[in-house]
Protein backbone atom coordinates (compact mmCIF):
# COMPACT_ATOMS: atom_id res chain seq x y z
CA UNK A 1 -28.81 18.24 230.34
CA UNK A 2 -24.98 18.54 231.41
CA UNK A 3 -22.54 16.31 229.58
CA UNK A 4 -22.29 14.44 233.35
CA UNK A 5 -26.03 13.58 232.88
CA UNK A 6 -25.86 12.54 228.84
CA UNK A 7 -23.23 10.25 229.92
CA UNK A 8 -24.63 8.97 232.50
CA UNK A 9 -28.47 8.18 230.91
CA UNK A 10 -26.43 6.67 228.07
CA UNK A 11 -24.27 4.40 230.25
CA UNK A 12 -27.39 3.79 232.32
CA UNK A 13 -28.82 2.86 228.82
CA UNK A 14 -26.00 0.52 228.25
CA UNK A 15 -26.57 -1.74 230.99
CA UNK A 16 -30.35 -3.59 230.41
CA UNK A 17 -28.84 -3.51 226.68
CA UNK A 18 -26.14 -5.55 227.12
CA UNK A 19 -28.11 -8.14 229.35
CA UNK A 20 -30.75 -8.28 226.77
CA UNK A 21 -28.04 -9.52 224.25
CA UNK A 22 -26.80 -11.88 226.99
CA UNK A 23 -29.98 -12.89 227.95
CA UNK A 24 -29.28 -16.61 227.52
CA UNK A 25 -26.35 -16.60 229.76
CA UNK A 26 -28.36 -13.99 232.56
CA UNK A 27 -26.09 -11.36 231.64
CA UNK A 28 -22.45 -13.13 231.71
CA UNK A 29 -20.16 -11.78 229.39
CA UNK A 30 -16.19 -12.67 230.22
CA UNK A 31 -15.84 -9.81 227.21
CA UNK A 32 -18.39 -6.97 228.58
CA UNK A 33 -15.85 -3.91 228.28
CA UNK A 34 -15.72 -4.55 224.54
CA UNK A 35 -19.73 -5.38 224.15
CA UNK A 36 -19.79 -1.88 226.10
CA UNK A 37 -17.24 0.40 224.62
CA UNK A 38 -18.45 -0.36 220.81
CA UNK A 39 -21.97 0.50 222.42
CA UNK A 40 -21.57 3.87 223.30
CA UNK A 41 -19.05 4.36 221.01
CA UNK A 42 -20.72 6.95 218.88
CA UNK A 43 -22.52 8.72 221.43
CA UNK A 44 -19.46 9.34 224.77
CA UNK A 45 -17.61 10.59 221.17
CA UNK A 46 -20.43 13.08 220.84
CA UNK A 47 -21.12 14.39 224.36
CA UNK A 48 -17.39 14.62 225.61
CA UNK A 49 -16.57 16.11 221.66
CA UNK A 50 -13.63 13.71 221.38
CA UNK A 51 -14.57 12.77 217.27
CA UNK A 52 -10.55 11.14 218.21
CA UNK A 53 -11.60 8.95 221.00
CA UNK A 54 -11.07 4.96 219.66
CA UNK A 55 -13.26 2.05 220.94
CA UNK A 56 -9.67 0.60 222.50
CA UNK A 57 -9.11 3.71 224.89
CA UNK A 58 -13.19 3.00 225.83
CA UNK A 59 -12.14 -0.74 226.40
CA UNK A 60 -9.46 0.60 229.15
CA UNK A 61 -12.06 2.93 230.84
CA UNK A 62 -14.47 0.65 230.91
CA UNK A 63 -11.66 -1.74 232.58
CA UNK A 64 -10.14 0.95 235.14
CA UNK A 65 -13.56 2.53 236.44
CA UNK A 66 -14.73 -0.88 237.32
CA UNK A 67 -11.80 -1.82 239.42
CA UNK A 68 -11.91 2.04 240.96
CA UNK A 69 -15.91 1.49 241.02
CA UNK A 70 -15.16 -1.81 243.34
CA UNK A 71 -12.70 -0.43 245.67
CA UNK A 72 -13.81 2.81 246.10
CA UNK A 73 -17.37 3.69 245.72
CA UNK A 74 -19.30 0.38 245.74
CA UNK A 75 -22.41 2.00 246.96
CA UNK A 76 -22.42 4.66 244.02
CA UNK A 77 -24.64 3.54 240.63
CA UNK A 78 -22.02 2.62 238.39
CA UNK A 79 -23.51 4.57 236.01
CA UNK A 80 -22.84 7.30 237.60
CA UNK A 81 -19.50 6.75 239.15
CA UNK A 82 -18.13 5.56 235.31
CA UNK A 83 -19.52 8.96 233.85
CA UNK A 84 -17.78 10.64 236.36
CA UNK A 85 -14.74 8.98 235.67
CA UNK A 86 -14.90 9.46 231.71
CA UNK A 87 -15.74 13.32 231.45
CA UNK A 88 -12.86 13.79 233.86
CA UNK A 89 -9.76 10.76 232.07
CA UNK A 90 -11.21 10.58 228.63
């Protein structure tokens, strides 16, 4: 599997996850990018071999590929467009 694809199954992962720990409020969570970043944490550390990379930088690439996600690939998975995003800016 290429590092594109481990990121991308774990994000992918990620996402039923988090809205199974938000399940009473459907999902809603004003805080997601946090909930997501110490999430994966451990294992975008591992596939991109950053042992440096801190849950706060996660935080910010969690923030910036979902305003790029929005304005310029909508139709992409976001899965797929954030994984893209992180093994090329992380």
């Amino acid at each position: 599997m290429t590092e594109l694809e481990e990121l991308t199954t774990v994000l992918a992962a990620a996402g039923p996850a988090h809205h199974a720990a938000y399940i009473e409020t459907d999902g809603y969570d004003p805080e997601w990018p946090l909930w997501y970043a110490n999430h994966v944490a451990a294992d975008v550390r591992r596939i991109l071999e950053r042992p440096d990379l801190t849950v706060s930088r996660l935080v910010w690439a969690f923030v910036e590929a979902d305003r790029s996600h929005r304005s310029e690939a909508p139709d992409v998975p976001w899965p797929r467009f954030y994984a893209e995003r992180f093994a090329t800016e992380l």
